[in-house]
N, C-alpha and C. Protein backbone atom coordinates (compact mmCIF):
# COMPACT_ATOMS: atom_id res chain seq x y z
N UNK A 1 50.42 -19.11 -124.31
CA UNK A 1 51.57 -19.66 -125.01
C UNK A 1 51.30 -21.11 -125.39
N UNK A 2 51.59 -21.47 -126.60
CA UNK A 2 51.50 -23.06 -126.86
C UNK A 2 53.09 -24.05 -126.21
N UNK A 3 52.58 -25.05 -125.75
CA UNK A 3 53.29 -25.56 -125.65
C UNK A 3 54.19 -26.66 -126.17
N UNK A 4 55.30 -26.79 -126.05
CA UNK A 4 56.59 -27.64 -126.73
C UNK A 4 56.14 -28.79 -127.07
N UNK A 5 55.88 -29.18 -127.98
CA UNK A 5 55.68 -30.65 -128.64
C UNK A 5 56.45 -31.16 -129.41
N UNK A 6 57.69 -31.97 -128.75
CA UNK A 6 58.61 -32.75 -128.88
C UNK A 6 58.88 -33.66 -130.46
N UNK A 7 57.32 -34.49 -130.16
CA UNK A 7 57.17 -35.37 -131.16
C UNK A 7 56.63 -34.85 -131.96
N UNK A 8 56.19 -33.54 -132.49
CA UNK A 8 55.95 -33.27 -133.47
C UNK A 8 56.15 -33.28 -134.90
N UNK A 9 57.16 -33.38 -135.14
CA UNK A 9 57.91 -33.16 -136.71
C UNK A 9 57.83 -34.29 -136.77
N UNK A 10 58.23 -35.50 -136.43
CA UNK A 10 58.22 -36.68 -136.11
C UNK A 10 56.70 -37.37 -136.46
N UNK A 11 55.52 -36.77 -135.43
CA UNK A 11 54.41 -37.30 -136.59
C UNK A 11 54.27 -36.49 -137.55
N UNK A 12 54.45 -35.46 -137.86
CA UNK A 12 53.94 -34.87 -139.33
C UNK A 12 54.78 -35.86 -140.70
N UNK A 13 55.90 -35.75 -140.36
CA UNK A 13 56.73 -36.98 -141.25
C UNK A 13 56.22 -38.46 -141.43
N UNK A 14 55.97 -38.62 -140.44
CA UNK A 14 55.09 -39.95 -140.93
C UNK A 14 53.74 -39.76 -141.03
N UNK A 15 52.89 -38.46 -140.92
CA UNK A 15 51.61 -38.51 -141.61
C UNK A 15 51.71 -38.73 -142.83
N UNK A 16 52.78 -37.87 -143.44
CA UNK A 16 53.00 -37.37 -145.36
C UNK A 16 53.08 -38.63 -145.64
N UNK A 17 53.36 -39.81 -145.22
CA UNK A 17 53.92 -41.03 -145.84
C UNK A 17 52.69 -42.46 -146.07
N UNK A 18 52.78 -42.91 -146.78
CA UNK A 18 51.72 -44.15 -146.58
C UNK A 18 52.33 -45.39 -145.96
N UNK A 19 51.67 -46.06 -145.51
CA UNK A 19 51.35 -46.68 -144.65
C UNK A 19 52.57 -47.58 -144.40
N UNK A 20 52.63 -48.23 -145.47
CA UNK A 20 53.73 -49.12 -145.60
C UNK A 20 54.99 -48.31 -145.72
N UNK A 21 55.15 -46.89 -145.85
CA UNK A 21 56.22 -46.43 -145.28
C UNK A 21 56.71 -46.11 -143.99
N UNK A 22 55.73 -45.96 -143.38
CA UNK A 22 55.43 -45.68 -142.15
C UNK A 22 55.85 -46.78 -141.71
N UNK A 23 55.77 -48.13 -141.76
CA UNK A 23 56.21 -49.11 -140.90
C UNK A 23 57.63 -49.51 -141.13
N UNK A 24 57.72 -49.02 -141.95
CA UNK A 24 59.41 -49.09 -142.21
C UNK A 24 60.11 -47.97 -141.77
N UNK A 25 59.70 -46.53 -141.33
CA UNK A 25 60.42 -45.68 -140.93
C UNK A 25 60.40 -46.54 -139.11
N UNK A 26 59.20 -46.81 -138.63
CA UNK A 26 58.80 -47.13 -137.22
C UNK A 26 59.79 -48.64 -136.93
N UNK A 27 59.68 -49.54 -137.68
CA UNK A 27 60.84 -50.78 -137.95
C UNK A 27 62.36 -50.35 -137.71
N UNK A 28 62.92 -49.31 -138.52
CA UNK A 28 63.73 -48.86 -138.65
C UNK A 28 64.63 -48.25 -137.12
N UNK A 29 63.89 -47.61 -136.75
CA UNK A 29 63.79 -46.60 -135.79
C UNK A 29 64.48 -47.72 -134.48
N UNK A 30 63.21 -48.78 -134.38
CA UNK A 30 63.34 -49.75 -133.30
C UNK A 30 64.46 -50.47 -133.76
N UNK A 31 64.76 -51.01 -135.03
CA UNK A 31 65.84 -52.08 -135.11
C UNK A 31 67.66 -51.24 -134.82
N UNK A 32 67.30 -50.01 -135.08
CA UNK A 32 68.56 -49.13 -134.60
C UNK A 32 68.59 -49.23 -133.11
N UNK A 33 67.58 -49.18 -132.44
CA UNK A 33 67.62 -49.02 -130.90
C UNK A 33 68.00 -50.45 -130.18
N UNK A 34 67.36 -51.28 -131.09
CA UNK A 34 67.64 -53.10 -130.79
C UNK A 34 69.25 -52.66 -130.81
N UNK A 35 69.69 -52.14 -132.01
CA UNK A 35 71.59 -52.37 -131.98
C UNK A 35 71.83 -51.78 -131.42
N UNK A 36 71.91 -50.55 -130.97
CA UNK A 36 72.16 -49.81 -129.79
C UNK A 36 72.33 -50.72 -128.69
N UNK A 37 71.36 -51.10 -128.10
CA UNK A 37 71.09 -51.78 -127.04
C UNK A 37 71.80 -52.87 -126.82
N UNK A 38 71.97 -53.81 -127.86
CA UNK A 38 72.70 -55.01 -128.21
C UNK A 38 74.48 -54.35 -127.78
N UNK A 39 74.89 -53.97 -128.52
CA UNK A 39 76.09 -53.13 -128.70
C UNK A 39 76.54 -52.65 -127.14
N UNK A 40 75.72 -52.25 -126.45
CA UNK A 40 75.86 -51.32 -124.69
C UNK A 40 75.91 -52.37 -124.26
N UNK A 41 74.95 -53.43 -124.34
CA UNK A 41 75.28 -54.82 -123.31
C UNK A 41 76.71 -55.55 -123.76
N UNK A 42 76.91 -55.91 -125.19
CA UNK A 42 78.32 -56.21 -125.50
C UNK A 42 79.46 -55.46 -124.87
N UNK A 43 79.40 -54.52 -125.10
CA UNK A 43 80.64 -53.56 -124.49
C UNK A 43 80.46 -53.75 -122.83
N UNK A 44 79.20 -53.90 -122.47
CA UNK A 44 79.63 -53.99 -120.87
C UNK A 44 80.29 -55.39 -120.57
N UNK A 45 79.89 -56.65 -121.13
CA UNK A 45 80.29 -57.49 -120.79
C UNK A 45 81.79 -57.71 -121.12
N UNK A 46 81.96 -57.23 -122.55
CA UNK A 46 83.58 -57.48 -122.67
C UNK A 46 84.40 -56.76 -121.30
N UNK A 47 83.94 -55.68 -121.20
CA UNK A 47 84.93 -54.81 -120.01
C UNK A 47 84.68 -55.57 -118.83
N UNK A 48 83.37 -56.20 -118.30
CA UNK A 48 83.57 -56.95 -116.91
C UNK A 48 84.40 -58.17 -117.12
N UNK A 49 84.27 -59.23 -118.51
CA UNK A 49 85.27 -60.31 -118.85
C UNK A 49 86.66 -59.97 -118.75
N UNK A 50 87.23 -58.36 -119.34
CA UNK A 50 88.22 -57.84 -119.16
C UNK A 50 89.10 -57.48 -117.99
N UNK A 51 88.09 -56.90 -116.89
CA UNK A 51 88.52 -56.61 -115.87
C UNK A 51 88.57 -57.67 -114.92
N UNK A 52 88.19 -58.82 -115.19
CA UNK A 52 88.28 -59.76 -114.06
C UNK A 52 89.64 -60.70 -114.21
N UNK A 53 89.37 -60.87 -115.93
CA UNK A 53 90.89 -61.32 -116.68
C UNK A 53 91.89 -60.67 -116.01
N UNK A 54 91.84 -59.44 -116.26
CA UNK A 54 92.87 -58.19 -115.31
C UNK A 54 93.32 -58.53 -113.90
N UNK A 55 92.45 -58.62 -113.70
CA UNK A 55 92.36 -58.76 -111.70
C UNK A 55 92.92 -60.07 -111.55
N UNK A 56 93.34 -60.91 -112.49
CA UNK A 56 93.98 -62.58 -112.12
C UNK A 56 95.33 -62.14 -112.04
N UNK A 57 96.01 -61.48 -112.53
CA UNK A 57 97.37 -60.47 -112.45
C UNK A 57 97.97 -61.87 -113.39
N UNK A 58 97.47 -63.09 -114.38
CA UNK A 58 98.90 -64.06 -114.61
C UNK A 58 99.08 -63.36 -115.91
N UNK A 59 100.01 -64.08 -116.44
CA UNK A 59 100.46 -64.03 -117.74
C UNK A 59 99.59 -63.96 -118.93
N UNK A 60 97.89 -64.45 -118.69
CA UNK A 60 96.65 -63.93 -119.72
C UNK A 60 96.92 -62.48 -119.23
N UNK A 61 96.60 -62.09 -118.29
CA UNK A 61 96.11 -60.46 -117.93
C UNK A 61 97.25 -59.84 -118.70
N UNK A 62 98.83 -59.65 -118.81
CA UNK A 62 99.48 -59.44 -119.69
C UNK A 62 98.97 -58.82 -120.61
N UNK A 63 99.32 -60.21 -121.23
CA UNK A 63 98.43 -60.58 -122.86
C UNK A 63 96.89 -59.76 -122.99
N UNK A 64 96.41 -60.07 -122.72
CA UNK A 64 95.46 -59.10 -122.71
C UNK A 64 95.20 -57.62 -122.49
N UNK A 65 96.22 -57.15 -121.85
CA UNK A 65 96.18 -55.69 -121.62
C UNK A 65 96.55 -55.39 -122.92
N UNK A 66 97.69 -56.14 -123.50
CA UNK A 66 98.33 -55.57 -124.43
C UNK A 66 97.36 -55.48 -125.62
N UNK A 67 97.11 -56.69 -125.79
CA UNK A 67 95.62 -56.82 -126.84
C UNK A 67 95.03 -55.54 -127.01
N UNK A 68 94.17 -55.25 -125.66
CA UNK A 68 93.17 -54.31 -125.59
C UNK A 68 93.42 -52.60 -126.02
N UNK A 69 95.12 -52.62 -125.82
CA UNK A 69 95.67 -51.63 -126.30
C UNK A 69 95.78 -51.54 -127.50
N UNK A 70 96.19 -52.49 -128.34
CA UNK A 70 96.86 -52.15 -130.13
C UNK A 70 95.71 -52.49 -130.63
N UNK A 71 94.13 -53.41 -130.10
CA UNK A 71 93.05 -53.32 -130.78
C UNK A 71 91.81 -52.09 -130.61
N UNK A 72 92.12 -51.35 -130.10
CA UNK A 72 91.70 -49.99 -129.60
C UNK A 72 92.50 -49.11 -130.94
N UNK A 73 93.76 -49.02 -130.88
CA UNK A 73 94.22 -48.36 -131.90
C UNK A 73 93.94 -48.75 -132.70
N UNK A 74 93.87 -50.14 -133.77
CA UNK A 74 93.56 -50.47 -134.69
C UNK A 74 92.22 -50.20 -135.12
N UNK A 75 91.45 -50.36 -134.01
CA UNK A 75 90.10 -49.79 -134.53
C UNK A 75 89.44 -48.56 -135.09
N UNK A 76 90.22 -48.01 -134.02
CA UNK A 76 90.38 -45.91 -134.81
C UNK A 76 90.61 -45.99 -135.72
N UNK A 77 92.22 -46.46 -136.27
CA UNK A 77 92.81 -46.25 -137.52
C UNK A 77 91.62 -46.84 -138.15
N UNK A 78 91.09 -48.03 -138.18
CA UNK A 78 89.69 -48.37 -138.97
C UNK A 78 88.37 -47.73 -139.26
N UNK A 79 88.17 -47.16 -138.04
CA UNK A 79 86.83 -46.60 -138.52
C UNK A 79 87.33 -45.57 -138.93
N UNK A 80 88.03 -44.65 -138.43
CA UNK A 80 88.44 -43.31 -139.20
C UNK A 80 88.78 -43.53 -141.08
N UNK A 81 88.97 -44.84 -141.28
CA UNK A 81 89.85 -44.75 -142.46
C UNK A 81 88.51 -45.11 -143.74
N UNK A 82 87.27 -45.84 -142.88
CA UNK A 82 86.37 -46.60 -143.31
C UNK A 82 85.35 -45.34 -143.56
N UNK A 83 85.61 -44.71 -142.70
CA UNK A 83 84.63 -42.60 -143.09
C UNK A 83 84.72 -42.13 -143.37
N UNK A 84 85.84 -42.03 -143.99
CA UNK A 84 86.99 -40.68 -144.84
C UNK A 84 86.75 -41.31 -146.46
N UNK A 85 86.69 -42.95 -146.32
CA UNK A 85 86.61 -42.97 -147.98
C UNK A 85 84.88 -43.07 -147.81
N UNK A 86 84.04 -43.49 -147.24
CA UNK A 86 83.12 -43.01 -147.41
C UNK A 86 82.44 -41.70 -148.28
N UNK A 87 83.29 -40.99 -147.32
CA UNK A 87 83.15 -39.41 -147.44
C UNK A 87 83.56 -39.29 -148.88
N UNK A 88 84.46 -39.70 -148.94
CA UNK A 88 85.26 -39.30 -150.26
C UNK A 88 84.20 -39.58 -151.43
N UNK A 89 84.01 -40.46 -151.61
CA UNK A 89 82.69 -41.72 -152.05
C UNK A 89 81.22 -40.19 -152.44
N UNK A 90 81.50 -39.72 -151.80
CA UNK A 90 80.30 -38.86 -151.76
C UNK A 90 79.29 -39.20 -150.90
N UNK A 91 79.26 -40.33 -150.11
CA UNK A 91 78.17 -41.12 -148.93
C UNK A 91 77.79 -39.85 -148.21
N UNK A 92 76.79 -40.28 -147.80
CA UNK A 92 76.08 -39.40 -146.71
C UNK A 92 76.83 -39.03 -145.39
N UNK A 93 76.57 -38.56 -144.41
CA UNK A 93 77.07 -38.43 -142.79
C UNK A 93 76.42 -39.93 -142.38
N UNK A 94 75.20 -40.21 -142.68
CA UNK A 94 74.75 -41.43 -141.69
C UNK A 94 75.27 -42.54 -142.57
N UNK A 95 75.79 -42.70 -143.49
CA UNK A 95 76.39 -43.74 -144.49
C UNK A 95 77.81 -43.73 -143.41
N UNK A 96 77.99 -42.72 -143.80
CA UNK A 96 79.94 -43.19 -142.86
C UNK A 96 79.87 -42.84 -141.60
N UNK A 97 78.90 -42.69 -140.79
CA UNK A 97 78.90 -42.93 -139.69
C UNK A 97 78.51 -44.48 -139.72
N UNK A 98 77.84 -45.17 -139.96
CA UNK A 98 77.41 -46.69 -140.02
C UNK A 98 78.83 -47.25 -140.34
N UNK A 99 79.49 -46.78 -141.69
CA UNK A 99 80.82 -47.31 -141.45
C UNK A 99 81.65 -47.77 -140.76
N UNK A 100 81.97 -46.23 -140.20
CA UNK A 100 82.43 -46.04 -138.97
C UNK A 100 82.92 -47.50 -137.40
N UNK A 101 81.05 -47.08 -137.65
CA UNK A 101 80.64 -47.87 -136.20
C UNK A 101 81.30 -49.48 -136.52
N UNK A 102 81.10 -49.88 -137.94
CA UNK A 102 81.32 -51.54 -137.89
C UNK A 102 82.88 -52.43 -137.37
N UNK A 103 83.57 -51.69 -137.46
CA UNK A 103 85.01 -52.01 -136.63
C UNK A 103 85.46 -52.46 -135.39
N UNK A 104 84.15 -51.36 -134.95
CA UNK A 104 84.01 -51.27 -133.58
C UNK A 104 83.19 -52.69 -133.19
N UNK A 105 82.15 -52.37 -134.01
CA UNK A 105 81.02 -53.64 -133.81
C UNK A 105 81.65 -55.09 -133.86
N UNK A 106 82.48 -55.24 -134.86
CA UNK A 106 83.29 -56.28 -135.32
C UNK A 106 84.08 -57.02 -133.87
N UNK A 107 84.66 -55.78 -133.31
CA UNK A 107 86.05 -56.14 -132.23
C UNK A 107 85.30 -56.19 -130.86
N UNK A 108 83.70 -55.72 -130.98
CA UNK A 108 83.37 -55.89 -129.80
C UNK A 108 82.68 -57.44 -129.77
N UNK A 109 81.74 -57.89 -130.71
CA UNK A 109 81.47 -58.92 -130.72
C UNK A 109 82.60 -60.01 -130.69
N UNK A 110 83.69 -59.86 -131.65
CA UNK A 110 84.47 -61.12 -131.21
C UNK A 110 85.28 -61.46 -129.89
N UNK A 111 84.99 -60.04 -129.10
CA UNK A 111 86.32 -59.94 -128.03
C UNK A 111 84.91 -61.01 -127.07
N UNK A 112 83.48 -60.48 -127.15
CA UNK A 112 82.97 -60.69 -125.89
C UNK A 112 83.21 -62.79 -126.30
N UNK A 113 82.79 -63.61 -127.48
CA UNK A 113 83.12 -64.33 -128.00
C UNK A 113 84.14 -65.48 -127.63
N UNK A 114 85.42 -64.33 -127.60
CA UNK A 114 86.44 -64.99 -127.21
C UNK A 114 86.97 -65.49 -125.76
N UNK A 115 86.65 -64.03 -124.96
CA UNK A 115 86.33 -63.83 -123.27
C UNK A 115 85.56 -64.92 -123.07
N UNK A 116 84.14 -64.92 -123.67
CA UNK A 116 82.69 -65.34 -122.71
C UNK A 116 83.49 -67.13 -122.69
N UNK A 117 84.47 -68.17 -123.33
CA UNK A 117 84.61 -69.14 -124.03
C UNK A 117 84.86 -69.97 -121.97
C-alpha cells in the first residue's frame, strides 16, 4: 500500500509555478499564519486585561461588561453585514471571509490598546 502524503498537492502546486510565484504563494501562506498568530495573542490579552478589569468589581468593571456586550453584538451585525454584500458583490468565499474577519480585527486591536493604557 502507498502511503498518505499529506503535503502532496501542496508541492505539486507549487512545482507548476515559477519561481517567483512560488515565493509569493510560500510569503503568503506565512504572512496569514503571522496574523493568525498576532490576532490569538491579541484576543488573549484583551480577555486577561478584561478579566482582571472584571475582578476589581468598581464602577470600570460595570462599564466594561457592558461594553464587551453591545461590542460583541455590533461586531456580528458587522461582519455578517460586511459578507453578505461581499457575497452579493460576486466576491469569492475567501474575499468575504477576510471581510468578515476585519471587524473583529478592528475591535480586538483597539480594545487590547485601550485596556493595555
Amino acid at each position: 500500500m502507498n502511503a498518505v502524503r499529506p503535503l502532496e498537492p501542496f508541492k505539486r502546486s507549487i512545482r507548476c509555478q515559477a519561481p517567483e510565484q512560488t515565493e509569493n504563494v510560500v510569503f503568503g501562506i506565512m504572512n496569514q499564519w503571522f496574523e493568525a498568530a498576532r490576532f490569538g495573542a491579541d484576543v488573549q490579552r484583551v480577555i486577561a486585561l478584561r478579566l482582571m478589569r472584571l475582578a476589581s468589581g468598581d464602577a470600570r468593571a460595570a462599564t466594561e461588561a457592558q461594553r464587551m456586550i453591545l461590542e460583541k453584538a455590533s461586531a456580528l451585525g458587522e461582519a455578517q453585514l460586511a459578507a453578505m454584500t461581499a457575497l452579493a458583490k460576486g466576491a469569492t468565499l475567501r474575499t468575504a471571509a477576510v471581510r468578515a474577519y476585519a471587524p473583529y480585527r478592528k475591535r480586538v486591536r483597539a480594545n487590547r490598546r485601550r485596556l493595555g493604557r
